[in-house]
Protein backbone atom coordinates (compact mmCIF):
# COMPACT_ATOMS: atom_id res chain seq x y z
CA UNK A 1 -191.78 43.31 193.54
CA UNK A 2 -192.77 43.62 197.25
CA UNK A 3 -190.90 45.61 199.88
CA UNK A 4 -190.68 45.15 203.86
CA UNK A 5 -188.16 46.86 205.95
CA UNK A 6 -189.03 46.54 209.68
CA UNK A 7 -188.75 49.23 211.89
CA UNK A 8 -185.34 50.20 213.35
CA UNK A 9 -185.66 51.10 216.83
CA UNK A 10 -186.57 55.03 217.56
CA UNK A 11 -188.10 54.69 214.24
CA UNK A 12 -191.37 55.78 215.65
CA UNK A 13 -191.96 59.00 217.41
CA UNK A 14 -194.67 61.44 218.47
CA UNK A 15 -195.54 61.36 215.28
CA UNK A 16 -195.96 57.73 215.37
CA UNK A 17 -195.99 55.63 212.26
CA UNK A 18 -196.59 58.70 209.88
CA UNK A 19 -195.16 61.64 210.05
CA UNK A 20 -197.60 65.42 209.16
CA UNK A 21 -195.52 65.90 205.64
CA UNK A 22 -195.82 61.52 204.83
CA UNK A 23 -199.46 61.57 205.97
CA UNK A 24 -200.69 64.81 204.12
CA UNK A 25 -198.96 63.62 201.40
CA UNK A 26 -200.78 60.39 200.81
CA UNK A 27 -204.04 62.21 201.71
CA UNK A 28 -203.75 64.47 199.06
CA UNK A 29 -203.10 61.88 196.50
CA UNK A 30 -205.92 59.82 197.45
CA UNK A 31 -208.85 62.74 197.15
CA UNK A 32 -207.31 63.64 193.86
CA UNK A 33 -207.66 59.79 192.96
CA UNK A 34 -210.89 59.20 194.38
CA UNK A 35 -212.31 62.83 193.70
CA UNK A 36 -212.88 62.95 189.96
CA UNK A 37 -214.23 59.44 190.18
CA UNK A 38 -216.55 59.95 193.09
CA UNK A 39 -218.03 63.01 191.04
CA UNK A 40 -218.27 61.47 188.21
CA UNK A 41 -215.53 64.00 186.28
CA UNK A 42 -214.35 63.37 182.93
CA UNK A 43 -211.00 61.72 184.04
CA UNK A 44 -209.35 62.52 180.00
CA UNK A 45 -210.51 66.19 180.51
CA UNK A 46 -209.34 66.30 184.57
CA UNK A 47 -205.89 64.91 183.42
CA UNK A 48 -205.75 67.16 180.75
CA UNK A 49 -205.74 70.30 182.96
CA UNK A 50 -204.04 69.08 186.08
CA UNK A 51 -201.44 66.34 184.22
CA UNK A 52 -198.73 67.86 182.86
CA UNK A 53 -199.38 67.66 179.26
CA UNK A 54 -196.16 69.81 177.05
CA UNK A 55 -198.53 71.38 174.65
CA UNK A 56 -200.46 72.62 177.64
CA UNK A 57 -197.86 73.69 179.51
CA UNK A 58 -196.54 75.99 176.68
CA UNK A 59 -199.29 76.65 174.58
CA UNK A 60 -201.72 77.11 177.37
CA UNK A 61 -199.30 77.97 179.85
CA UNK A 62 -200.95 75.82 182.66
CA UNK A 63 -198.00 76.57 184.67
CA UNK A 64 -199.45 74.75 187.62
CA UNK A 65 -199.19 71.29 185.71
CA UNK A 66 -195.70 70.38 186.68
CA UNK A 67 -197.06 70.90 190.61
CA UNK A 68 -200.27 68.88 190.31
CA UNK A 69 -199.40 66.09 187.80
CA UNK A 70 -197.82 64.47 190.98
CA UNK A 71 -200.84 63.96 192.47
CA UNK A 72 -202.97 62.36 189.78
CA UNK A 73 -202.91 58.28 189.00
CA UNK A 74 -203.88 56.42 186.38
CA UNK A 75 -204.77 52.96 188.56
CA UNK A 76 -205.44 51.61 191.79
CA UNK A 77 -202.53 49.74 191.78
CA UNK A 78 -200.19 52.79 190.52
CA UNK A 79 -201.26 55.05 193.83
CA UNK A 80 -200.92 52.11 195.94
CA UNK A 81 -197.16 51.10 194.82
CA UNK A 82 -196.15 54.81 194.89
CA UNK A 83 -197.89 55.34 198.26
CA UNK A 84 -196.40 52.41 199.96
CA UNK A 85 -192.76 53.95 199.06
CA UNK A 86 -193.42 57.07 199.55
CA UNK A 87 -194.99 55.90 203.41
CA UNK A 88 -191.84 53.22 203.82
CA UNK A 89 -188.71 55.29 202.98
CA UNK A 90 -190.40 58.85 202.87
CA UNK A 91 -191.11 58.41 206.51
CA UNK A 92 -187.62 58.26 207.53
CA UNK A 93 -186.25 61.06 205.46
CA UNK A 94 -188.57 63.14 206.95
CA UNK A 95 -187.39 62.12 210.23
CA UNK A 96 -183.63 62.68 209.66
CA UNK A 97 -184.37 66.22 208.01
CA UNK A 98 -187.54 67.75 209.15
CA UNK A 99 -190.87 68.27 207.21
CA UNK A 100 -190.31 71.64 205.76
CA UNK A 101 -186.82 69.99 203.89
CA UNK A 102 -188.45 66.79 203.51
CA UNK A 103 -191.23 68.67 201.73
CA UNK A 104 -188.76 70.81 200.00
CA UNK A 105 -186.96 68.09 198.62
CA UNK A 106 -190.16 66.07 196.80
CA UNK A 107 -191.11 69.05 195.42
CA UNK A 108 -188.03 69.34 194.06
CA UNK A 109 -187.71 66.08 192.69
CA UNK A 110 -191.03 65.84 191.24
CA UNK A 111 -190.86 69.14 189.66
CA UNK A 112 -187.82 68.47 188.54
CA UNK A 113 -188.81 64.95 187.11
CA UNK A 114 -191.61 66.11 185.11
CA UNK A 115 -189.57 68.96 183.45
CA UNK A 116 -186.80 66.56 182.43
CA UNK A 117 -189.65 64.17 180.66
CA UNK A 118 -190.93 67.60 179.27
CA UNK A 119 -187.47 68.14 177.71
CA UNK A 120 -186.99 64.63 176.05
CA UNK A 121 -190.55 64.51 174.58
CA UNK A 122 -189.31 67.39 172.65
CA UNK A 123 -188.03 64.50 170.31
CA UNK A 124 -191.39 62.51 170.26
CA UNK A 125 -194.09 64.50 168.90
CA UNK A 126 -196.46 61.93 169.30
CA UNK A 127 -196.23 62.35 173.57
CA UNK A 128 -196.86 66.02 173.07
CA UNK A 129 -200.48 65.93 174.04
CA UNK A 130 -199.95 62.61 176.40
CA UNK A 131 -200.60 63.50 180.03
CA UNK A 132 -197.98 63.07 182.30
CA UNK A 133 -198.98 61.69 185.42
CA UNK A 134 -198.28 60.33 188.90
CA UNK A 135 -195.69 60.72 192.15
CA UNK A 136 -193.28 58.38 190.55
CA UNK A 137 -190.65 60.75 189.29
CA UNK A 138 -190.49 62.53 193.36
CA UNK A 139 -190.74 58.90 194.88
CA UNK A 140 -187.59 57.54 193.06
CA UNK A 141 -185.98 60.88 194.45
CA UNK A 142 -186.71 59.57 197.64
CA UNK A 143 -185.59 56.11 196.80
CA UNK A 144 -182.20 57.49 195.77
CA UNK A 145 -181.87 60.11 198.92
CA UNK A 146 -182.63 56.74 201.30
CA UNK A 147 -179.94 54.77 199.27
CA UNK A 148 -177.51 57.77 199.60
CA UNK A 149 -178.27 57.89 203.12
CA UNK A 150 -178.91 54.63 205.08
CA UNK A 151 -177.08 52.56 201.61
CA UNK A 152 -176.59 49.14 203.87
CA UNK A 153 -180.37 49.15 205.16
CA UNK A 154 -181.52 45.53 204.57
CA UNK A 155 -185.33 45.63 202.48
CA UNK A 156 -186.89 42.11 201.64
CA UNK A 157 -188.25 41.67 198.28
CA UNK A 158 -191.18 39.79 198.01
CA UNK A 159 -190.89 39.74 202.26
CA UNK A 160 -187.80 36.82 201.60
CA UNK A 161 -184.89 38.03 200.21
CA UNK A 162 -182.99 40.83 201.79
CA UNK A 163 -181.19 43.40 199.31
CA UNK A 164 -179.34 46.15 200.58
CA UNK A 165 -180.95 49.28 199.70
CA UNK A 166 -178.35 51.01 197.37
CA UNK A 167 -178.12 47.55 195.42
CA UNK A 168 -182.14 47.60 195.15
CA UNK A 169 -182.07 51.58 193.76
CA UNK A 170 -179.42 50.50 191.29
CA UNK A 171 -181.16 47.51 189.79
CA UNK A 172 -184.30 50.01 189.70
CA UNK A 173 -183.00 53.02 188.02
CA UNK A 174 -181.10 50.57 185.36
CA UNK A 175 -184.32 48.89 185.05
CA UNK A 176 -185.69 52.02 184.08
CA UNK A 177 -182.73 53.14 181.59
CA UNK A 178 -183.50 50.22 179.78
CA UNK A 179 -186.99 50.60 179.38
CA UNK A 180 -186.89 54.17 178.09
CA UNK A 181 -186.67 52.48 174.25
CA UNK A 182 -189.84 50.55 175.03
CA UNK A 183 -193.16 52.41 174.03
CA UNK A 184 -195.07 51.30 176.99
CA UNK A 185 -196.82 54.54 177.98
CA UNK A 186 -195.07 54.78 181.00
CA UNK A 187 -192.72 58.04 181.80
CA UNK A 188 -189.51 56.71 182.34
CA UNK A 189 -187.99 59.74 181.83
CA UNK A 190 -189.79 60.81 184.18
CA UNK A 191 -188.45 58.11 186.77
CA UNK A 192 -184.83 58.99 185.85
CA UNK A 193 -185.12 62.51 186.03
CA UNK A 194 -186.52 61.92 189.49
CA UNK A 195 -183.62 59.81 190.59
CA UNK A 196 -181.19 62.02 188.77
CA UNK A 197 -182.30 65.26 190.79
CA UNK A 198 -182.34 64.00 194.12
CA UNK A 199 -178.53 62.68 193.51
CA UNK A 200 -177.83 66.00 192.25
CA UNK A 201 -179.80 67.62 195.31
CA UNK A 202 -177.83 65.31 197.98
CA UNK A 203 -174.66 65.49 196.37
CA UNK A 204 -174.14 68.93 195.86
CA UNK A 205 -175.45 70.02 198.99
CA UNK A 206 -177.76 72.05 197.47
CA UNK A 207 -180.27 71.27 200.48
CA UNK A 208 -177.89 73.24 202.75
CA UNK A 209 -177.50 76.50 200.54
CA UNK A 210 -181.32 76.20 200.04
CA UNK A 211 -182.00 76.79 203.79
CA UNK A 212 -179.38 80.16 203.29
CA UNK A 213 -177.28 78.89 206.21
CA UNK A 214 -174.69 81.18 207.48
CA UNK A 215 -170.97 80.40 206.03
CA UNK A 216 -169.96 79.86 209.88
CA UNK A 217 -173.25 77.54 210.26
CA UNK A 218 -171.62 75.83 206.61
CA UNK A 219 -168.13 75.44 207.73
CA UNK A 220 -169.34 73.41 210.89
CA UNK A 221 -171.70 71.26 209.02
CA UNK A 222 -168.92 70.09 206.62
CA UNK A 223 -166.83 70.04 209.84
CA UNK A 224 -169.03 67.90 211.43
CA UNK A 225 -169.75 65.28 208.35
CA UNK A 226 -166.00 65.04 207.61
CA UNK A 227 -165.45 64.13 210.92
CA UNK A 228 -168.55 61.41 210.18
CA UNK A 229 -166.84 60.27 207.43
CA UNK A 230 -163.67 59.31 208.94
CA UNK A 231 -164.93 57.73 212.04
CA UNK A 232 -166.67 55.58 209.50
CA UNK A 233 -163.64 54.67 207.64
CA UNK A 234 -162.09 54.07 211.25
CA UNK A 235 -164.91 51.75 212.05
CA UNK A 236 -164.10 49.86 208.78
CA UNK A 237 -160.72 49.96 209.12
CA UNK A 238 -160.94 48.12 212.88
CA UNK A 239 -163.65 45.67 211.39
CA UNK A 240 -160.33 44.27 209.28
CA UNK A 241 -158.36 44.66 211.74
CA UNK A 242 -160.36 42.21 213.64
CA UNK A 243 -160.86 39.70 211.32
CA UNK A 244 -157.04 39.87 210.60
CA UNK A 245 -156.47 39.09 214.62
CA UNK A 246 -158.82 36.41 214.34
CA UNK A 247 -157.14 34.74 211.39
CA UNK A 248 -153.20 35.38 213.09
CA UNK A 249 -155.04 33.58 216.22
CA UNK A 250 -155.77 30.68 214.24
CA UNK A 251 -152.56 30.40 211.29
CA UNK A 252 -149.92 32.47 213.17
CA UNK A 253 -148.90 36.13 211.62
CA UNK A 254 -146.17 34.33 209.06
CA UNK A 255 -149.50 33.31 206.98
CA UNK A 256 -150.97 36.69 206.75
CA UNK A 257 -151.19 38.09 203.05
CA UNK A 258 -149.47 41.13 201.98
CA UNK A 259 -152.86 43.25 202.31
CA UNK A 260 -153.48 41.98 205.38
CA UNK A 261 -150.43 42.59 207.00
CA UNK A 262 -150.42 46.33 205.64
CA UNK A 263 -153.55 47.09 207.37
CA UNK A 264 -152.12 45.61 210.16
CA UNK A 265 -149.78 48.56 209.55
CA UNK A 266 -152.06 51.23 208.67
CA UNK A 267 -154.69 50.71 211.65
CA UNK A 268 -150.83 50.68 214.31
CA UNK A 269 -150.40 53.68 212.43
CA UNK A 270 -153.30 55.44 213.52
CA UNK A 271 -153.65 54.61 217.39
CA UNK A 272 -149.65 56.09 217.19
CA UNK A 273 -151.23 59.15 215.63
CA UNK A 274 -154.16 59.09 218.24
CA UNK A 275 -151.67 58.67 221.38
C-alpha cells in the first residue's frame, strides 16, 4: 500500500520540507540501521541489548530498551515504510504543535507501544526472549493523532485512489486487530498499543496538562476549541442548508422531506439567535 498526500498550501515553512524533530528523527534511525551493518556488529547480539527483549528488560533490567527499540529495523524495506510515514504525516503534526510536543508525543507513543506488547507477551512465553523492534508502534500514534486531527485529508493509495484519512487509520488498526492471532513475527501489539496511546493522549488532553499550563491558560484553550467546534457544526449546518435551497429552487418547498424542512428550521433558528 502506497501513500501520496500533496502538499496543502503553507505546508512548507522555514523549515522547508522537514522539520528539526522529522529530520533528526529519520537520521537517527538510519545510523542505527546502517551502523551495526557498516561495522560489521553482530546484528542478534546488537538487537539483543538495544531491542526491547521482556526477559531483558526485567531480568537484566536494560531499562533503556523500551527508548532504543524504536530505532532499530529488521529490513530495508521496514525503515523505509516507517520513515516515509513518519516524514508524510509526522511533518505536519510537528507543525501544528511544535517540536518539543511533537517529540513529546512519539516518545510517548512508542514507549507506550512497546510496554503494552511487553504486557501481552506475558501470555506467550515463547516471545519472551524475541526482540522487539522498530518505530512502528510511535508511527501508528502519529497515524491516529493526524486522523484525529485533519480526519477529511484526502491520501491516495497506490497514488490513485483517494481515502480520507480517518477511513485509511481505521482499515489499518482493524487490519492489525485481526492479525494479532496470526504468528507472523510481527508486533502487532505493538501497533495497537501505539494507536491506542496516542487516542488516549489526544483525547484526554493529556498533552495540555503535560505542558503544566495554568488553569486560566486551560479554561481559554477549552474556550477557544469549543468555540472551534461549533463554528464547525455551523459550517455543516449551512452546507445543508444550501443544498436544501438548491433543491426548493428546483421542486418548490412543498417537496422538501421532513428532515429537510427541520433544518430549514434549525439553521432560521440560529441567525434569530445571532441577531
Amino acid at each position: 500500500m502506497r501513500y501520496y498526500r500533496p502538499f496543502s498550501s503553507g505546508y512548507r515553512d522555514r523549515y522547508g520540507m522537514f522539520p528539526p524533530a522529522v529530520k533528526w528523527l529519520i537520521i537517527i534511525n538510519v545510523a542505527f540501521f546502517l551502523g551495526p551493518r557498516v561495522l560489521f556488529f553482530n546484528l542478534y547480539t546488537f538487537h539483543q541489548i538495544f531491542g526491547l527483549v521482556p526477559a531483558r528488560l526485567f531480568g537484566n533490567l536494560f531499562i533503556w530498551q523500551p527508548v532504543t527499540y524504536m530505532f532499530l529495523h529488521g529490513g530495508t524495506w521496514h525503515i523505509l515504510i516507517n520513515m516515509f510515514i513518519l516524514w508524510m504525516f509526522g511533518s505536519e503534526l510537528e507543525r501544528t504543535w511544535g517540536t518539543r510536543e511533537f517529540l513529546k508525543f512519539y516518545f510517548v507513543a512508542g514507549i507506550g507501544a512497546g510496554l503494552v506488547n511487553v504486557v501481552f507477551s506475558i501470555f506467550s512465553p515463547e516471545t519472551w526472549h524475541i526482540p522487539i523492534i522498530g518505530a512502528s508502534g510511535a508511527i501508528y500514534g502519529i497515524l491516529v493523532a493526524y486522523a484525529m486531527l485533519f480526519p477529511n485529508r484526502l491520501v491516495y493509495v497506490y497514488f490513485l485512489i483517494p481515502v480520507k484519512v480517518k477511513y485509511l487509520v481505521i482499515f489499518l488498526v482493524a487490519i492489525e486487530f485481526l492479525s494479532t492471532y496470526r504468528a507472523d513475527g510481527v508486533a502487532h501489539f505493538a501497533h495497537l498499543g501505539g494507536a491506542l496511546i496516542g487516542f488516549l493522549y489526544l483525547r484526554y488532553n493529556l498533552r495540555w496538562r503535560l505542558r503544566k499550563w495554568s488553569l486560566s491558560e486551560l479554561v481559554q484553550r477549552l474556550r477557544e476549541d469549543r468555540m472551534v467546534r461549533k463554528r464547525e457544526e455551523g459550517d455543516k449546518l449551512m452546507e445543508e442548508v444550501d443544498a436544501i435551497l438548491d433543491k426548493i429552487n428546483k421542486v418548490g418547498y412543498e417537496n422538501l422531506t421532513r428532515r429537510e424542512k427541520k433544518i430549514l428550521d434549525k439553521a432560521s433558528d440560529r441567525l434569530s439567535d445571532s441577531d
